[in-house]
C-alpha atoms as a PDB file:
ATOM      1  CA  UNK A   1     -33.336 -56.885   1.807  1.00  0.00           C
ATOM      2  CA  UNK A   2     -30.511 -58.789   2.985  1.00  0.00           C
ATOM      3  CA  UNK A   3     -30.357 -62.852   2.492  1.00  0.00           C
ATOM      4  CA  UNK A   4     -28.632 -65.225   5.073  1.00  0.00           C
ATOM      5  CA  UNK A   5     -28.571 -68.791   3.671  1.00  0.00           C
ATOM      6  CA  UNK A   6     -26.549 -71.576   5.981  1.00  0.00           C
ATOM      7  CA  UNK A   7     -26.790 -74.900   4.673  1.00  0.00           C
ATOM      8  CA  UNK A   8     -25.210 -78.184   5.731  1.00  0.00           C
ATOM      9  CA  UNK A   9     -25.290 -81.762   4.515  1.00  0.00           C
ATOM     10  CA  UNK A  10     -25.071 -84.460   6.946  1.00  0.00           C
ATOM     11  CA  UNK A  11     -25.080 -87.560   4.894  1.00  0.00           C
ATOM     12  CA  UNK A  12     -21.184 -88.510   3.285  1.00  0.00           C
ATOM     13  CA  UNK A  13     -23.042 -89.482   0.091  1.00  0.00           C
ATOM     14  CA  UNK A  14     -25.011 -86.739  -0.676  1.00  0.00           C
ATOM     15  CA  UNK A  15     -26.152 -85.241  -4.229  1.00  0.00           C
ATOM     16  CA  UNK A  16     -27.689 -81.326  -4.010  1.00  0.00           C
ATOM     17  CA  UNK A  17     -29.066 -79.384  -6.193  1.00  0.00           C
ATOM     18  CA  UNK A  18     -30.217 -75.892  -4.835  1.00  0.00           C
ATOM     19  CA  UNK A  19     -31.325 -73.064  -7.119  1.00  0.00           C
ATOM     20  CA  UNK A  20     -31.741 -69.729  -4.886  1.00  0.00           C
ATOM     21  CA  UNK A  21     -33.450 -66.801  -6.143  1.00  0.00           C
ATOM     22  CA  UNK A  22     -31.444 -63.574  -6.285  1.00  0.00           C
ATOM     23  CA  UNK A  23     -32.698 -60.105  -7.239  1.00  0.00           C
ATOM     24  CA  UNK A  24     -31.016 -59.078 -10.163  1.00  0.00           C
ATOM     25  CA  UNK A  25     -29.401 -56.025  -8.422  1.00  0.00           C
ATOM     26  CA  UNK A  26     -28.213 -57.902  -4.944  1.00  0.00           C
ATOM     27  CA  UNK A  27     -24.704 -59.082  -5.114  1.00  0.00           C
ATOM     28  CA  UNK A  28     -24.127 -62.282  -3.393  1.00  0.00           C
ATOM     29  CA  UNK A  29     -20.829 -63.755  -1.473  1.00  0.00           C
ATOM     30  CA  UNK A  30     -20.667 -67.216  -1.148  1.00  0.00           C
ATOM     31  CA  UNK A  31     -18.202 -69.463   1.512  1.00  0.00           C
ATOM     32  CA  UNK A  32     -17.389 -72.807   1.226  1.00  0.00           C
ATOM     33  CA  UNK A  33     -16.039 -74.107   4.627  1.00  0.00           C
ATOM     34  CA  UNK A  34     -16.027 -78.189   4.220  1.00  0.00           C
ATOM     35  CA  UNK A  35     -16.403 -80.068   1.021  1.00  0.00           C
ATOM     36  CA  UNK A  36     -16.571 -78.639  -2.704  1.00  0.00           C
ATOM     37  CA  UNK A  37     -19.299 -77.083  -4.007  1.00  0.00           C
ATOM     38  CA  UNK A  38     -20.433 -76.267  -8.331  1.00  0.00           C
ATOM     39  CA  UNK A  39     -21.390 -72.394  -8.880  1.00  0.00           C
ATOM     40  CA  UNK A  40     -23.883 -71.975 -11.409  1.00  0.00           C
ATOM     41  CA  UNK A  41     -23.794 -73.135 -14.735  1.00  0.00           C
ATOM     42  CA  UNK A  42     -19.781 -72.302 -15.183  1.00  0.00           C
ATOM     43  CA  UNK A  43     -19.646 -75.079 -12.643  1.00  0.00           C
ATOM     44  CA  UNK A  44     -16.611 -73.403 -11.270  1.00  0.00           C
ATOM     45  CA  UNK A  45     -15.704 -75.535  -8.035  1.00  0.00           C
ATOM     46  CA  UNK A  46     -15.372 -74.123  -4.373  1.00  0.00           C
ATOM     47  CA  UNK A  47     -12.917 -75.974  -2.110  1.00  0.00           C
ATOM     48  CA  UNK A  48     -13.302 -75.776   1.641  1.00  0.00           C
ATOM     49  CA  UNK A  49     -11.753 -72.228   2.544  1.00  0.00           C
ATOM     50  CA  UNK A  50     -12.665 -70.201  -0.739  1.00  0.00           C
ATOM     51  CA  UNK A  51     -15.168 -67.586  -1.084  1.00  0.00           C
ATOM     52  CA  UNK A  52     -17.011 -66.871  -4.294  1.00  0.00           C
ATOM     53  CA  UNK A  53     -18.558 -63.670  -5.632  1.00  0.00           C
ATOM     54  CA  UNK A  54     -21.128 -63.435  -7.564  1.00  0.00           C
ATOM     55  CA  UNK A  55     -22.089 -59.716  -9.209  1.00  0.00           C
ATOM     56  CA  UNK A  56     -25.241 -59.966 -10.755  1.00  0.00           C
ATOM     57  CA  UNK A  57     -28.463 -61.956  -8.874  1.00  0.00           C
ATOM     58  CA  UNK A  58     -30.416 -63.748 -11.235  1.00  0.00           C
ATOM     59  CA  UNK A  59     -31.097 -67.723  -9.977  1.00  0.00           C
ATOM     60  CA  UNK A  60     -27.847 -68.530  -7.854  1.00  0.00           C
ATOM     61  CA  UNK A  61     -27.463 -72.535  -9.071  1.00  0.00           C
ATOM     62  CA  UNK A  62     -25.132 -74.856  -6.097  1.00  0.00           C
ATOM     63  CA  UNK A  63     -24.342 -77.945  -6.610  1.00  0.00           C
ATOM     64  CA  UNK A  64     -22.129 -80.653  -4.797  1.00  0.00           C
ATOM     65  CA  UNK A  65     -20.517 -83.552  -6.212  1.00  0.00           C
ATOM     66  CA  UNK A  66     -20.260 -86.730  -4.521  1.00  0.00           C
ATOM     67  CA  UNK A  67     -20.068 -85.935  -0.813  1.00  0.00           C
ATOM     68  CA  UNK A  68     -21.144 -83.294   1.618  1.00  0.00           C
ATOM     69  CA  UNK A  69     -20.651 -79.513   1.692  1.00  0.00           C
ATOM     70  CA  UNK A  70     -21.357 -76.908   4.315  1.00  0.00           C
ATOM     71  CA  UNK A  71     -21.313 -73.406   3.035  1.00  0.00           C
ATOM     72  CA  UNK A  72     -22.543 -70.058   3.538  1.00  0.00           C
ATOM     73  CA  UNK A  73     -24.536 -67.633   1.151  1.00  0.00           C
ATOM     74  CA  UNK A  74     -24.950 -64.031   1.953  1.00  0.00           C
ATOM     75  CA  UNK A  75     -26.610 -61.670  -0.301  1.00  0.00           C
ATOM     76  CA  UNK A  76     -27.249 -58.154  -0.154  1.00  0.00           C
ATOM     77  CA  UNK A  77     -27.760 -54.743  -1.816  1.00  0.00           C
ATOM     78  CA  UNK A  78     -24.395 -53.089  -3.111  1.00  0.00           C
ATOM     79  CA  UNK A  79     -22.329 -50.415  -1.779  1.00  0.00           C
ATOM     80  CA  UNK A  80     -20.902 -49.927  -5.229  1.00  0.00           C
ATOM     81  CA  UNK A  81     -17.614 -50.352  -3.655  1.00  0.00           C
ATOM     82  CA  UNK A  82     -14.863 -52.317  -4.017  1.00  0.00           C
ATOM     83  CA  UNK A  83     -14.362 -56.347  -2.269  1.00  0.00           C
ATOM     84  CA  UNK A  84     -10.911 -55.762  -0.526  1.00  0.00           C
END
């Protein structure tokens, strides 16, 4: 099973919390392309332009901070090969 997620905020002022379920052996990509976005617990922060990678599924946790985000999340089985 693959997983297409697009999600955009409208409002400037905008709080989100999304928790996304991810089989444990899907591997999941995610792209921020405006705003900044919190990845899971670590809350390592996405800036507009970066992609994140996540290995393992489990619950995928995505947060922004104070204002808006548009992003991509793409999930899938893996190849077992290498991100170039």
């Amino acid at each position: 099973m693959t997983v297409f997620i697009y999600l955009s905020t409208q409002d400037k002022l905008l709080l989100l919390w999304l928790v996304i379920p991810i089989s444990a052996e899907h591997t999941v990509l995610i792209y921020d392309y405006q705003g900044e976005l919190a990845v899971d617990v670590s809350e390592e922060i996405l800036k507009a332009g970066q992609l994140g990678h996540v290995i393992d599924g489990g619950n995928l946790q995505l947060s922004t901070n104070q204002y808006s985000a548009r992003f991509l999340v793409l999930a899938a089985l893996s190849i077992k090969e290498p991100v170039v």
